[in-house]
N, C-alpha and C. Protein backbone atom coordinates (compact mmCIF):
# COMPACT_ATOMS: atom_id res chain seq x y z
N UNK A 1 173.93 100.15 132.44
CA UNK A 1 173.22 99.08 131.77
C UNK A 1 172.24 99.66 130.74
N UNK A 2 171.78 100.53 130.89
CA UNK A 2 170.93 101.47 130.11
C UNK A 2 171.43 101.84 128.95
N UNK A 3 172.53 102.11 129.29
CA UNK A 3 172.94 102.60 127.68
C UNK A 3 173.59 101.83 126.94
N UNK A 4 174.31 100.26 127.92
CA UNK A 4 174.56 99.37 126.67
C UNK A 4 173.32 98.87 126.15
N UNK A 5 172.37 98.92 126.68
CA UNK A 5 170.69 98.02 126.15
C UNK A 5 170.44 99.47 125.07
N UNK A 6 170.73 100.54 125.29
CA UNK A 6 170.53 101.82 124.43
C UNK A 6 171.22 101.31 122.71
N UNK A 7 172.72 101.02 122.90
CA UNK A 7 173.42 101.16 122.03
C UNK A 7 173.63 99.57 121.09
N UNK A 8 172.81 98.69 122.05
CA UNK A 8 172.52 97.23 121.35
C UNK A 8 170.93 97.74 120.42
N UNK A 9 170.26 98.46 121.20
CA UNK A 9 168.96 98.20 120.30
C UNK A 9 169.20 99.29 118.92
N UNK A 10 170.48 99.97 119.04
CA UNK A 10 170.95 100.96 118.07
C UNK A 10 171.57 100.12 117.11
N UNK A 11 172.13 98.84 117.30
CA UNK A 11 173.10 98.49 116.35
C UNK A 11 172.29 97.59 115.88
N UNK A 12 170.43 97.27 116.04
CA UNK A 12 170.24 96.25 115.98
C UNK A 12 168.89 96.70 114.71
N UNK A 13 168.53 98.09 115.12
CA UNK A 13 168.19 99.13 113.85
C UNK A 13 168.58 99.14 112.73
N UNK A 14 169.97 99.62 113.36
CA UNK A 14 170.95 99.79 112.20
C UNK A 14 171.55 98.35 111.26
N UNK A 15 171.62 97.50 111.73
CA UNK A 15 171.79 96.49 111.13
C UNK A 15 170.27 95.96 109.95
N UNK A 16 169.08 96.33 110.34
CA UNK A 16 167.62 96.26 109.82
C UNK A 16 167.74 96.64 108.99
N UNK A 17 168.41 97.92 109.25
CA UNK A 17 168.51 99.15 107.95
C UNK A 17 169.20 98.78 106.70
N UNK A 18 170.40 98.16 107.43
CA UNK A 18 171.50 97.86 106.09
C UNK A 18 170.67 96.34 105.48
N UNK A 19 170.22 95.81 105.68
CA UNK A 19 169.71 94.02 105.69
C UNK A 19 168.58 94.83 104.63
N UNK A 20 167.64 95.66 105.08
CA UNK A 20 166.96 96.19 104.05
C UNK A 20 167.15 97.19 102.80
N UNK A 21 167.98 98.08 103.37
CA UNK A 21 169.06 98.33 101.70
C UNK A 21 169.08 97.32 100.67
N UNK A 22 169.73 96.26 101.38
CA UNK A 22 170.60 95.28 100.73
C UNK A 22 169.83 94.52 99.76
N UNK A 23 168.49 93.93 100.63
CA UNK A 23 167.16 93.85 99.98
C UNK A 23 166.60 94.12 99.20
N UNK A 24 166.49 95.78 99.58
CA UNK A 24 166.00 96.49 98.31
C UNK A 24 166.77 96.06 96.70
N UNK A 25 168.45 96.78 96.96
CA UNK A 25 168.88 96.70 95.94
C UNK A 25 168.59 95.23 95.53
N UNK A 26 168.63 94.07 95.81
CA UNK A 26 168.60 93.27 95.45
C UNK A 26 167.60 92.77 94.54
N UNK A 27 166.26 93.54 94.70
CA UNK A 27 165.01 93.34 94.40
C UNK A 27 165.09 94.21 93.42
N UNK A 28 165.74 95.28 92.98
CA UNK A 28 165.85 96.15 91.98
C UNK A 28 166.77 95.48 90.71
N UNK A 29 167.70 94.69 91.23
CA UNK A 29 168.35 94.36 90.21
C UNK A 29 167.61 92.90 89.63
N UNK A 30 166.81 92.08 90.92
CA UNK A 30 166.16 90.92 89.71
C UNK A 30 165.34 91.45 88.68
N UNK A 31 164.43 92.47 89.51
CA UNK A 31 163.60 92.72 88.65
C UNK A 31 164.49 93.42 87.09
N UNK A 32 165.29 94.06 87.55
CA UNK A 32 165.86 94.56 85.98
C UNK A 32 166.13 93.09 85.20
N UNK A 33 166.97 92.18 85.88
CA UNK A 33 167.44 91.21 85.20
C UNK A 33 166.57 90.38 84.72
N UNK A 34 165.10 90.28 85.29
CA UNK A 34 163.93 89.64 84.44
C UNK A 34 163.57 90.15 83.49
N UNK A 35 163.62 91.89 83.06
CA UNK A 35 163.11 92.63 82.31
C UNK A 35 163.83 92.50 81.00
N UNK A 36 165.05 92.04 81.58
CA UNK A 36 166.36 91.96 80.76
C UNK A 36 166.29 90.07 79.85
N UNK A 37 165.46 89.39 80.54
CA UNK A 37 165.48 88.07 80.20
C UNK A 37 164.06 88.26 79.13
N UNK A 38 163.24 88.53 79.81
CA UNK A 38 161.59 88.64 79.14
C UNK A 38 162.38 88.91 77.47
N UNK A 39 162.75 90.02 77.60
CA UNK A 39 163.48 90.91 76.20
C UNK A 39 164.03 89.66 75.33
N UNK A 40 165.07 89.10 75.90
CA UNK A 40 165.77 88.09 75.26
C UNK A 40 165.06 86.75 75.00
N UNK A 41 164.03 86.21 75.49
CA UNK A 41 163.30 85.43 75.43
C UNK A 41 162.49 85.75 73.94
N UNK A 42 161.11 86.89 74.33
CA UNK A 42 160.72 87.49 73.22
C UNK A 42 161.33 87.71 71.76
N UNK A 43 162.37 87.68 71.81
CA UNK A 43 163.30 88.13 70.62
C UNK A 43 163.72 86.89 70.04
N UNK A 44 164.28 85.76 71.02
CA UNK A 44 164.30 84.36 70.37
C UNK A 44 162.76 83.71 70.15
N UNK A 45 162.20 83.61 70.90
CA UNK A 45 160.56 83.61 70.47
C UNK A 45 160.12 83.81 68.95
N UNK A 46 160.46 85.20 68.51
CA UNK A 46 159.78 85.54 67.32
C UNK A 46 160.92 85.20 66.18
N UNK A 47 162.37 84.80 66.64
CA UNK A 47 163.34 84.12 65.96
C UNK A 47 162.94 83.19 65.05
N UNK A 48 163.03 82.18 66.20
CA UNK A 48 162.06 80.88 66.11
C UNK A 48 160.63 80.82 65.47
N UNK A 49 159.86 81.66 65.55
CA UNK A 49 158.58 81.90 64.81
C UNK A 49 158.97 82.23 63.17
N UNK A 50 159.59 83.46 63.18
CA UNK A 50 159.79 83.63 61.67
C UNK A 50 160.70 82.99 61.12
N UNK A 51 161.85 82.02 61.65
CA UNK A 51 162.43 81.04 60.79
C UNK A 51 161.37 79.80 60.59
N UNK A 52 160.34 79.26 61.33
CA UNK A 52 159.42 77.98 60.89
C UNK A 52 158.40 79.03 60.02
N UNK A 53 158.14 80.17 60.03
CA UNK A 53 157.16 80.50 58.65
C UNK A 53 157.72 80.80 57.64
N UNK A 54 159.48 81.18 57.79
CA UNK A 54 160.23 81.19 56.76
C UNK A 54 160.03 79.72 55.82
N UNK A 55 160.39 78.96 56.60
CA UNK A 55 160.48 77.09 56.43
C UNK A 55 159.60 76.78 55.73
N UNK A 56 158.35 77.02 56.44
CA UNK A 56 157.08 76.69 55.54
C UNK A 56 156.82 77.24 54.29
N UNK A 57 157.12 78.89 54.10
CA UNK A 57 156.91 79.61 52.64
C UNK A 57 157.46 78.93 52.04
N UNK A 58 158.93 79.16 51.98
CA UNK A 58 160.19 78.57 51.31
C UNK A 58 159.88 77.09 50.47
N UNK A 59 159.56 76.17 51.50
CA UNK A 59 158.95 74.56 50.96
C UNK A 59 157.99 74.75 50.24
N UNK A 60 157.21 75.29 50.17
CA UNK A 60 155.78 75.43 49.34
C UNK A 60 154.46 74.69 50.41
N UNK A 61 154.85 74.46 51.30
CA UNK A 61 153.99 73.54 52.58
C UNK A 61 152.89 74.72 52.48
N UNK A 62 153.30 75.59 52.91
CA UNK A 62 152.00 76.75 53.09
C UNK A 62 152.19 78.15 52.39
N UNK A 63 150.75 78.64 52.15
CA UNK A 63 151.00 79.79 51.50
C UNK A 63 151.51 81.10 53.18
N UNK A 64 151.70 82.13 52.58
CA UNK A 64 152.62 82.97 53.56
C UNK A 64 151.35 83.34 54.65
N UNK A 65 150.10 83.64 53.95
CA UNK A 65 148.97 83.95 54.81
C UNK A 65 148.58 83.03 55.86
N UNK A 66 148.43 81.72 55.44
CA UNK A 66 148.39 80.50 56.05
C UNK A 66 149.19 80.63 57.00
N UNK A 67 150.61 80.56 56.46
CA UNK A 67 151.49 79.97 57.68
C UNK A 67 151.39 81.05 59.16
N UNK A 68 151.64 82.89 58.78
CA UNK A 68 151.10 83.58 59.37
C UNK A 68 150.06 83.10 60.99
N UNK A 69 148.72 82.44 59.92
CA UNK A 69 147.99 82.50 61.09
C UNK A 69 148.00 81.35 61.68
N UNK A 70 148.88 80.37 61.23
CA UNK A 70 149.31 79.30 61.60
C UNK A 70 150.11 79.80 63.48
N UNK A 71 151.33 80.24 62.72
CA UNK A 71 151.68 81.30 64.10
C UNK A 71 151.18 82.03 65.02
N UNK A 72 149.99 82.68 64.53
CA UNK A 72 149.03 83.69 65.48
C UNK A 72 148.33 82.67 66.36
N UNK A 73 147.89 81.30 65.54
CA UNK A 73 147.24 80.54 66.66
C UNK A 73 148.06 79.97 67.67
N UNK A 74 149.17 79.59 67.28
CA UNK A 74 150.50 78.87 67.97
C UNK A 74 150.67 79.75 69.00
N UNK A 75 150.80 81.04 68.82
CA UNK A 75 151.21 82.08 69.89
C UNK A 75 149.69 82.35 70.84
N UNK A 76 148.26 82.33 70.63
CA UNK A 76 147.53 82.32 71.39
C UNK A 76 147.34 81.32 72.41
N UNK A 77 147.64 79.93 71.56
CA UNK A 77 147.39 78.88 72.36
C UNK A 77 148.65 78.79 73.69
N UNK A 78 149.90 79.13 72.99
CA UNK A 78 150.75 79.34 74.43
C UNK A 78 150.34 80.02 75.27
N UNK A 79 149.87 81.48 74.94
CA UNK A 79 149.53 82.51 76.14
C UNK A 79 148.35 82.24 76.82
N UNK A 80 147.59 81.30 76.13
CA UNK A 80 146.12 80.35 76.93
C UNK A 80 146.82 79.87 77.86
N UNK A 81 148.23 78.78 77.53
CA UNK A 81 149.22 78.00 78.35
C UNK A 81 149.18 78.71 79.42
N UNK A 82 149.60 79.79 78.96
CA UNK A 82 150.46 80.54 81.07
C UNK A 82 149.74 81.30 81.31
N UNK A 83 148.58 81.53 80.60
CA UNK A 83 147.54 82.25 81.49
C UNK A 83 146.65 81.61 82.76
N UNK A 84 146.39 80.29 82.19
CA UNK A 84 146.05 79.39 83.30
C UNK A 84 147.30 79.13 84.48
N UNK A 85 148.39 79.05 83.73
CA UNK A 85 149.48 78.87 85.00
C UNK A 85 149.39 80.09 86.23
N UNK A 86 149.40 81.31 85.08
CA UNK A 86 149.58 82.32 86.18
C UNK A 86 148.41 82.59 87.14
N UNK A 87 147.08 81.90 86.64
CA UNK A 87 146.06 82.13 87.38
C UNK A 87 146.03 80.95 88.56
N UNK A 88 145.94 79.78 88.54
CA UNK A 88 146.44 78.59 89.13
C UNK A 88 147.82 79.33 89.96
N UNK A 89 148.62 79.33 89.96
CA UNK A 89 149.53 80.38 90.67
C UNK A 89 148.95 81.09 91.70
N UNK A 90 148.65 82.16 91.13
CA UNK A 90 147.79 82.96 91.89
C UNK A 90 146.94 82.96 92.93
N UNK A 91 146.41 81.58 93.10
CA UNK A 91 145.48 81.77 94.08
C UNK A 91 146.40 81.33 95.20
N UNK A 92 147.77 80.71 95.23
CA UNK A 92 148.65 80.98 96.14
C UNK A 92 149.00 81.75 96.89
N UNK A 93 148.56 83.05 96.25
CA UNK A 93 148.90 83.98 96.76
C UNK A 93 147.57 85.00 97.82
N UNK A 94 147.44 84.30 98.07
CA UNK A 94 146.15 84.50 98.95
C UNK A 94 146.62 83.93 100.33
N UNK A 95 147.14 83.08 100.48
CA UNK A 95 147.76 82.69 101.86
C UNK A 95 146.54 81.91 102.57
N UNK A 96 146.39 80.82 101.38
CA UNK A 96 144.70 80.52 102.69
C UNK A 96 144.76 79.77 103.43
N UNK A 97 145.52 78.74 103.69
CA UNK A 97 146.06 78.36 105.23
C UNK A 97 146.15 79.82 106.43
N UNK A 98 146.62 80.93 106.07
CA UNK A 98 146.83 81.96 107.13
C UNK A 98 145.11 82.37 107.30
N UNK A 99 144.52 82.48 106.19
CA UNK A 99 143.37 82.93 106.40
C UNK A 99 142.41 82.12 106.89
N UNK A 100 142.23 80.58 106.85
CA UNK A 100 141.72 79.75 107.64
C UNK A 100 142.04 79.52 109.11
N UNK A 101 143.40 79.33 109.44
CA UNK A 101 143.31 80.01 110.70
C UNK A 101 143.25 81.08 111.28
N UNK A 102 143.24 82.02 110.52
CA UNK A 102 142.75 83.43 111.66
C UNK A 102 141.32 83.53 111.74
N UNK A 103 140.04 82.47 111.14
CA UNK A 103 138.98 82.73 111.13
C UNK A 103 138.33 81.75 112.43
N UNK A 104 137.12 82.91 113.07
CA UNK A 104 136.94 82.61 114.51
C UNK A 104 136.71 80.61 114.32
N UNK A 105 136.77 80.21 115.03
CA UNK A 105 136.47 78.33 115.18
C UNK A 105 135.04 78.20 115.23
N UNK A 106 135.01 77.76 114.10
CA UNK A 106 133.03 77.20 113.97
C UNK A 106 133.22 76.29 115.53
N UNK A 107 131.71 76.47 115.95
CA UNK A 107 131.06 76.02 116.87
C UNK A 107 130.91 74.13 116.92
N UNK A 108 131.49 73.81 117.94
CA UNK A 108 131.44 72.02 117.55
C UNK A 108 130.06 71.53 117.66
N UNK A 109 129.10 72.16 117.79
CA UNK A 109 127.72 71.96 117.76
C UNK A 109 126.94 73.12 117.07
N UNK A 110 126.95 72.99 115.54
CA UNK A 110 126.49 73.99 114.55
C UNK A 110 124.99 74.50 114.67
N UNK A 111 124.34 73.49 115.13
CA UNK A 111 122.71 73.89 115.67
C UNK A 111 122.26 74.30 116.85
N UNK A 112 123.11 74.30 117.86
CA UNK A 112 123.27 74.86 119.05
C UNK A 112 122.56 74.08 119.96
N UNK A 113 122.43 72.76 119.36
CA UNK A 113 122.47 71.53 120.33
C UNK A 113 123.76 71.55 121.42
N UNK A 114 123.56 71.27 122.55
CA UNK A 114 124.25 70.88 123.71
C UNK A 114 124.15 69.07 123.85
N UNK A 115 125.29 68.71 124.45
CA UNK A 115 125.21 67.36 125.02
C UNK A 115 124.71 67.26 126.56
C-alpha cells in the first residue's frame, strides 16, 4: 500500500510539473503575442495620425505646425484616457476583500463597554 500511495503522489508531482510547463509556455507566448499586438496597434495608431495631419495640411484647414500639435494633444489626452484606466484597474489588484478578511475582527464594543 505504501508504494502505490508512493507512486500516486509521484504521478501527481509529475502531472504539477507538466500543468506548469504548460503554463509557463503559455504565458510566454501571450506575452510575446501582446508585444506583437502593442507593435501593430502603435503602427496603425500613427497611420491614422499622419493620414488626418496629412488631411488637414493638404485642405488648407491647418497649417502643418498646428495640425502637429493638434495630434500631440490628441495623443496626450488618450494616454490621460488609460492612465486613469490602468490606475482604476489597479487597485484591483490589491485583493482587498482577501485583505479585509484576514484582518483581526474589530471588537463589537469599540470603547470597551460591556453589556
Amino acid at each position: 500500500m505504501w508504494h502505490d500511495l508512493r507512486g500516486l503522489a509521484q504521478d501527481h508531482f509529475e502531472l504539477a510539473a507538466l500543468e506548469t510547463q504548460r503554463a509557463g509556455e503559455s504565458l510566454v507566448a501571450m506575452v510575446v503575442a501582446g508585444m506583437l499586438l502593442a507593435g501593430l496597434l502603435l503602427s496603425a495608431w500613427l497611420a491614422l495620425m499622419s493620414a488626418a495631419l496629412l488631411a488637414l495640411t493638404s485642405h488648407g484647414v491647418m497649417a502643418t505646425g498646428s495640425a502637429l500639435l493638434v495630434a500631440g494633444c490628441v495623443n496626450l489626452l488618450v494616454a490621460l484616457v488609460l492612465w486613469r484606466v490602468i490606475a482604476r484597474l489597479g487597485l484591483r489588484l490589491r485583493f482587498p476583500a482577501n485583505a479585509r478578511s484576514l484582518q483581526p475582527a474589530s471588537p463589537e464594543f469599540p470603547d470597551g463597554e460591556a453589556s
